[in-house]
N, C-alpha and C. Protein backbone atom coordinates (compact mmCIF):
# COMPACT_ATOMS: atom_id res chain seq x y z
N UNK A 1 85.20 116.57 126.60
CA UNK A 1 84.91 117.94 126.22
C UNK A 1 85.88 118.42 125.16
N UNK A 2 86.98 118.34 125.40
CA UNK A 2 88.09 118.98 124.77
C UNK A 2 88.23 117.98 123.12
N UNK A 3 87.47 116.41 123.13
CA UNK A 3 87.97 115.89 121.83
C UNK A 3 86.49 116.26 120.79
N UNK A 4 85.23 116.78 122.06
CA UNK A 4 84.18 117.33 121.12
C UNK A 4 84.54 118.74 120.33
N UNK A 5 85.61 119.63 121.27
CA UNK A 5 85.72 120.49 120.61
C UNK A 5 86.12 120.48 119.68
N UNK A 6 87.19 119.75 119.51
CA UNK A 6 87.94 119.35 118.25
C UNK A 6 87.30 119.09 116.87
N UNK A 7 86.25 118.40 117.27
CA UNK A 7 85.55 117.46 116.35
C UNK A 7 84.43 118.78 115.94
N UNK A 8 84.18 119.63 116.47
CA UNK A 8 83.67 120.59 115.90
C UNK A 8 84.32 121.88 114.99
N UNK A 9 85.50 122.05 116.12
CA UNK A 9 86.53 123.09 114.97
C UNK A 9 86.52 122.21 113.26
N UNK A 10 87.25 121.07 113.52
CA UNK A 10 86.95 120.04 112.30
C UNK A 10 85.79 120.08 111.37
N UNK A 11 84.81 120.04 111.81
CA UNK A 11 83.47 119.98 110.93
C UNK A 11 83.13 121.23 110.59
N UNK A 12 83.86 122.40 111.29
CA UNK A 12 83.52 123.69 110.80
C UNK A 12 84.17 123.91 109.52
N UNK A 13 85.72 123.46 110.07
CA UNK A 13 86.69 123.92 109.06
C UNK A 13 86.09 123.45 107.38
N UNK A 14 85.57 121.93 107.67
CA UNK A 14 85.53 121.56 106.26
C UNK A 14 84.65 121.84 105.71
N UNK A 15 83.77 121.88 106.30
CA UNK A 15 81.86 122.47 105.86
C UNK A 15 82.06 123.96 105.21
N UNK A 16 83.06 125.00 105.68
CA UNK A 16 83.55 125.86 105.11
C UNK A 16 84.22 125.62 103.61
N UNK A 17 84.95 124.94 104.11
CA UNK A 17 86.20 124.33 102.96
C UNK A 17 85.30 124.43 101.85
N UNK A 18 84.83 123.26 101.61
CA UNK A 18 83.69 122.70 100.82
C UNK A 18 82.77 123.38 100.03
N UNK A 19 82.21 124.11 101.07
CA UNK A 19 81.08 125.72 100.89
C UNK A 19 81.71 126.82 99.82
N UNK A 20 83.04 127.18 100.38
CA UNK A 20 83.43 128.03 99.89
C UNK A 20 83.92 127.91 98.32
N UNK A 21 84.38 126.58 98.35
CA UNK A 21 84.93 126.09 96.77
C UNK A 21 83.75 125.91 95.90
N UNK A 22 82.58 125.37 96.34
CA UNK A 22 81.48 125.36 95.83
C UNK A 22 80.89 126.30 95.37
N UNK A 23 81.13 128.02 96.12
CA UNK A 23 80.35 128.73 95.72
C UNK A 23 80.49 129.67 94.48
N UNK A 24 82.07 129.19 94.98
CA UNK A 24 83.05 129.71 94.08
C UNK A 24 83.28 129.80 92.97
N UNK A 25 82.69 129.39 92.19
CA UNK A 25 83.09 128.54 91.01
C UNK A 25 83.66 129.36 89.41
N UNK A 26 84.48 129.27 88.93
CA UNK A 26 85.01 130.39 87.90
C UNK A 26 85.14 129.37 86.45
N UNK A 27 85.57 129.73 85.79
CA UNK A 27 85.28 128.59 84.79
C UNK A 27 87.04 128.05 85.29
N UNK A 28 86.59 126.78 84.31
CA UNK A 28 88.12 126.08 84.29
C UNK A 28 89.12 126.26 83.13
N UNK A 29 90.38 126.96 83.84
CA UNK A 29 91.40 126.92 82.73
C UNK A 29 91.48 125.80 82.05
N UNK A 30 92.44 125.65 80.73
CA UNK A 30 92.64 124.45 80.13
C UNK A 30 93.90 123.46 80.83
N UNK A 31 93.72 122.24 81.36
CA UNK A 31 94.49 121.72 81.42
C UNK A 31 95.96 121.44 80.80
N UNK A 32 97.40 120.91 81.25
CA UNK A 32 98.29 121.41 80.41
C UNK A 32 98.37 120.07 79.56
N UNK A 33 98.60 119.22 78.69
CA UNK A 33 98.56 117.69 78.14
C UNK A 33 99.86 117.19 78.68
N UNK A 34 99.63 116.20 78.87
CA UNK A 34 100.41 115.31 79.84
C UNK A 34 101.33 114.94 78.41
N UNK A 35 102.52 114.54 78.66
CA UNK A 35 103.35 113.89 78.11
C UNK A 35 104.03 113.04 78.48
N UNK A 36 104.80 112.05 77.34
CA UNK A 36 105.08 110.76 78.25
C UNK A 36 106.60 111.06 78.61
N UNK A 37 107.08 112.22 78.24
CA UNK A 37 108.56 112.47 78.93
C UNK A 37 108.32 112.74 80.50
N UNK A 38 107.42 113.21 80.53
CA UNK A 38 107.34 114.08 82.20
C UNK A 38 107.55 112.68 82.94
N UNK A 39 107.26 111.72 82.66
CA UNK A 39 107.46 110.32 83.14
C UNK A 39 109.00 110.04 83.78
N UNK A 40 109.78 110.56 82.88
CA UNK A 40 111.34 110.15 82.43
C UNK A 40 112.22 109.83 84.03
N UNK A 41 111.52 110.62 84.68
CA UNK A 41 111.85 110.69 86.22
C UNK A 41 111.82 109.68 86.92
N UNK A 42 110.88 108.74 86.51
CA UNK A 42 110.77 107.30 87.56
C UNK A 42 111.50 106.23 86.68
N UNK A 43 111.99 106.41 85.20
CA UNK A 43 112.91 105.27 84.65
C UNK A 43 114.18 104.99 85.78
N UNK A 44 114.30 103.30 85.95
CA UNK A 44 115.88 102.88 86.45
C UNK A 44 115.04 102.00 87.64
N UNK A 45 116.02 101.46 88.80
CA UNK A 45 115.45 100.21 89.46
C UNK A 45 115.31 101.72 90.89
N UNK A 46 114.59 100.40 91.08
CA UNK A 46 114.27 101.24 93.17
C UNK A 46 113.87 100.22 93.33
N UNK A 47 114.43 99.93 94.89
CA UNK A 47 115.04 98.80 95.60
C UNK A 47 114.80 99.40 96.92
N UNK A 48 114.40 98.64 97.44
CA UNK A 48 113.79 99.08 99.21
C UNK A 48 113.07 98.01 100.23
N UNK A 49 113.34 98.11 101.39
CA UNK A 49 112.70 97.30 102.83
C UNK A 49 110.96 97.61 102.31
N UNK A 50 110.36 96.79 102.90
CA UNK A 50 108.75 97.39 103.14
C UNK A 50 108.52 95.97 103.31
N UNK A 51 107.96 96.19 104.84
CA UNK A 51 107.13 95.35 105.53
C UNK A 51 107.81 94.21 105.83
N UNK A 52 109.08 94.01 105.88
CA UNK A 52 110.08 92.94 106.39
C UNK A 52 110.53 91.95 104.76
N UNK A 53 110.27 92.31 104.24
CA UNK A 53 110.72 92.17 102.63
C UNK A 53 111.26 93.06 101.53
N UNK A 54 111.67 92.91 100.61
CA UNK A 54 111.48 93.90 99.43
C UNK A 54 110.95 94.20 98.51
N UNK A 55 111.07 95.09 98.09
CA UNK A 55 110.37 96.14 96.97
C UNK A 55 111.35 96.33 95.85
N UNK A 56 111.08 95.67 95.20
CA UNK A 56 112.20 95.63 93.61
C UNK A 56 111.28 96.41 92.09
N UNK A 57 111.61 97.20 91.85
CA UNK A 57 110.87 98.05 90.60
C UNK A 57 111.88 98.05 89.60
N UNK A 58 111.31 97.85 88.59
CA UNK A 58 112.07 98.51 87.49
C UNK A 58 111.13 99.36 86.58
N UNK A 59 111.95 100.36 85.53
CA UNK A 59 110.54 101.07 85.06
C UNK A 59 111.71 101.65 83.74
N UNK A 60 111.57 101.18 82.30
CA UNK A 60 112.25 101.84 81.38
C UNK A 60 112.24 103.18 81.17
N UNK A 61 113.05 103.54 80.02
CA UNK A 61 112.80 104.92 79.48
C UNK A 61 111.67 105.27 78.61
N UNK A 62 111.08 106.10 78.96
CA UNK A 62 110.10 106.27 77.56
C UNK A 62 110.61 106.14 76.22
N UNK A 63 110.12 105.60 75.44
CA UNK A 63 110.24 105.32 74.39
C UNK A 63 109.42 105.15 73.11
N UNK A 64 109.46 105.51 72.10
CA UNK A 64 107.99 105.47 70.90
C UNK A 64 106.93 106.79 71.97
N UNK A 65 105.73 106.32 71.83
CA UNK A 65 104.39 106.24 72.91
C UNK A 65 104.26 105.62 73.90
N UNK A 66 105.10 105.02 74.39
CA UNK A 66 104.83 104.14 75.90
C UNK A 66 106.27 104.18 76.75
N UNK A 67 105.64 103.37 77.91
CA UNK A 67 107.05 102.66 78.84
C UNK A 67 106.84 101.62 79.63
N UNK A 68 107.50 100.59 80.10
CA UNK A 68 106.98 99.86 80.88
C UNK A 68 107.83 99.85 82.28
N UNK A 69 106.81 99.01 82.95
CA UNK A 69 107.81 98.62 84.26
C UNK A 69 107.25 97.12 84.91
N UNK A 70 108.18 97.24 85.63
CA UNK A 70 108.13 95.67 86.50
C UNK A 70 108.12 95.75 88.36
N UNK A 71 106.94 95.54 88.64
CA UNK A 71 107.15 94.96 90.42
C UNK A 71 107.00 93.58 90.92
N UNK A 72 107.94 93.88 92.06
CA UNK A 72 107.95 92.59 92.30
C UNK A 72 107.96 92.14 94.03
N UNK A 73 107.71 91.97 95.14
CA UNK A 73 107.84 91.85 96.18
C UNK A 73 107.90 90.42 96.96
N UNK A 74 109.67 90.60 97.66
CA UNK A 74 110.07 89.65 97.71
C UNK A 74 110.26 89.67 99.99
N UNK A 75 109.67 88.15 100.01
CA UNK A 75 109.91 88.16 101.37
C UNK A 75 110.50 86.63 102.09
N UNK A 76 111.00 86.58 103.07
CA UNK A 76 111.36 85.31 103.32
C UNK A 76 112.23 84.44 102.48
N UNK A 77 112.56 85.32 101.36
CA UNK A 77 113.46 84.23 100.32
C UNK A 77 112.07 83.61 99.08
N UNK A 78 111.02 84.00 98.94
CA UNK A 78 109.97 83.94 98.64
C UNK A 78 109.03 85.17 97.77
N UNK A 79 109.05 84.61 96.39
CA UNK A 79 108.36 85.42 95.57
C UNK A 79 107.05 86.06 95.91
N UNK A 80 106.99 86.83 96.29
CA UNK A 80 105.22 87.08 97.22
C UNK A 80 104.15 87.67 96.24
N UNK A 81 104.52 88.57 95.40
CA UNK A 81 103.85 89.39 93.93
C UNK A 81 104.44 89.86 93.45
N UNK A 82 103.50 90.03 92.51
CA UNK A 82 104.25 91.28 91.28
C UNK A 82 103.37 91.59 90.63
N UNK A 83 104.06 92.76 89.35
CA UNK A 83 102.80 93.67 88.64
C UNK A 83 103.41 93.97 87.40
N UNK A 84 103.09 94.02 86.99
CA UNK A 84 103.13 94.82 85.24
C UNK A 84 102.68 95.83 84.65
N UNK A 85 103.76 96.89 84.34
CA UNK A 85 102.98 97.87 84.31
C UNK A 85 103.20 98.64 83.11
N UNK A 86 102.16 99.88 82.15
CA UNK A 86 102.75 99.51 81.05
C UNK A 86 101.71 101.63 80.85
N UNK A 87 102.74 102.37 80.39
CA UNK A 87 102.29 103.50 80.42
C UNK A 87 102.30 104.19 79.08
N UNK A 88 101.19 104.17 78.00
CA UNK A 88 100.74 104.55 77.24
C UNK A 88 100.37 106.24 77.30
N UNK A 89 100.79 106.95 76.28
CA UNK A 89 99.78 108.24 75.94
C UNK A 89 99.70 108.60 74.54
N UNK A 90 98.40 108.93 74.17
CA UNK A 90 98.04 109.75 72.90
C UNK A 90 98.91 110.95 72.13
């Protein structure tokens, strides 16, 4: 009884949610343009546990139009993946 109720407060709440944003509708301000400084925050390493291994990042400074970075996840003494990552803007 008590997890149907739930499951109904729930389906109210969002069916509202949903409804209400929908009906709502106003025009859309202009978005603000992204820049590649706002980035500047995740340049440098981060280093961390996850999942009985690690989590090794690196991620440069912005620089020109872009930045890059590097993952890598290491377990057992054992290269497990990695990624390349590479952040472009107009």
């Amino acid at each position: 009884m008590r997890g149907s109720l739930i499951k109904i407060i729930c389906a109210g709440w969002l069916a509202g949610f949903l409804l209400g944003n929908g009906m709502a509708q106003t025009p859309a301000s202009p978005k603000p343009q992204a820049r590649l400084d706002d980035l500047k925050f995740i340049s440098g390493h981060w280093q961390s546990e996850m999942d009985g291994g690690i989590s090794d990042e690196h991620w440069s400074l912005p620089m020109g139009d872009g930045m890059m970075g590097m993952f890598r996840y290491i377990k057992d003494g054992k290269w497990k993946t990695d990624e390349y990552k590479y952040k472009l803007l107009p």
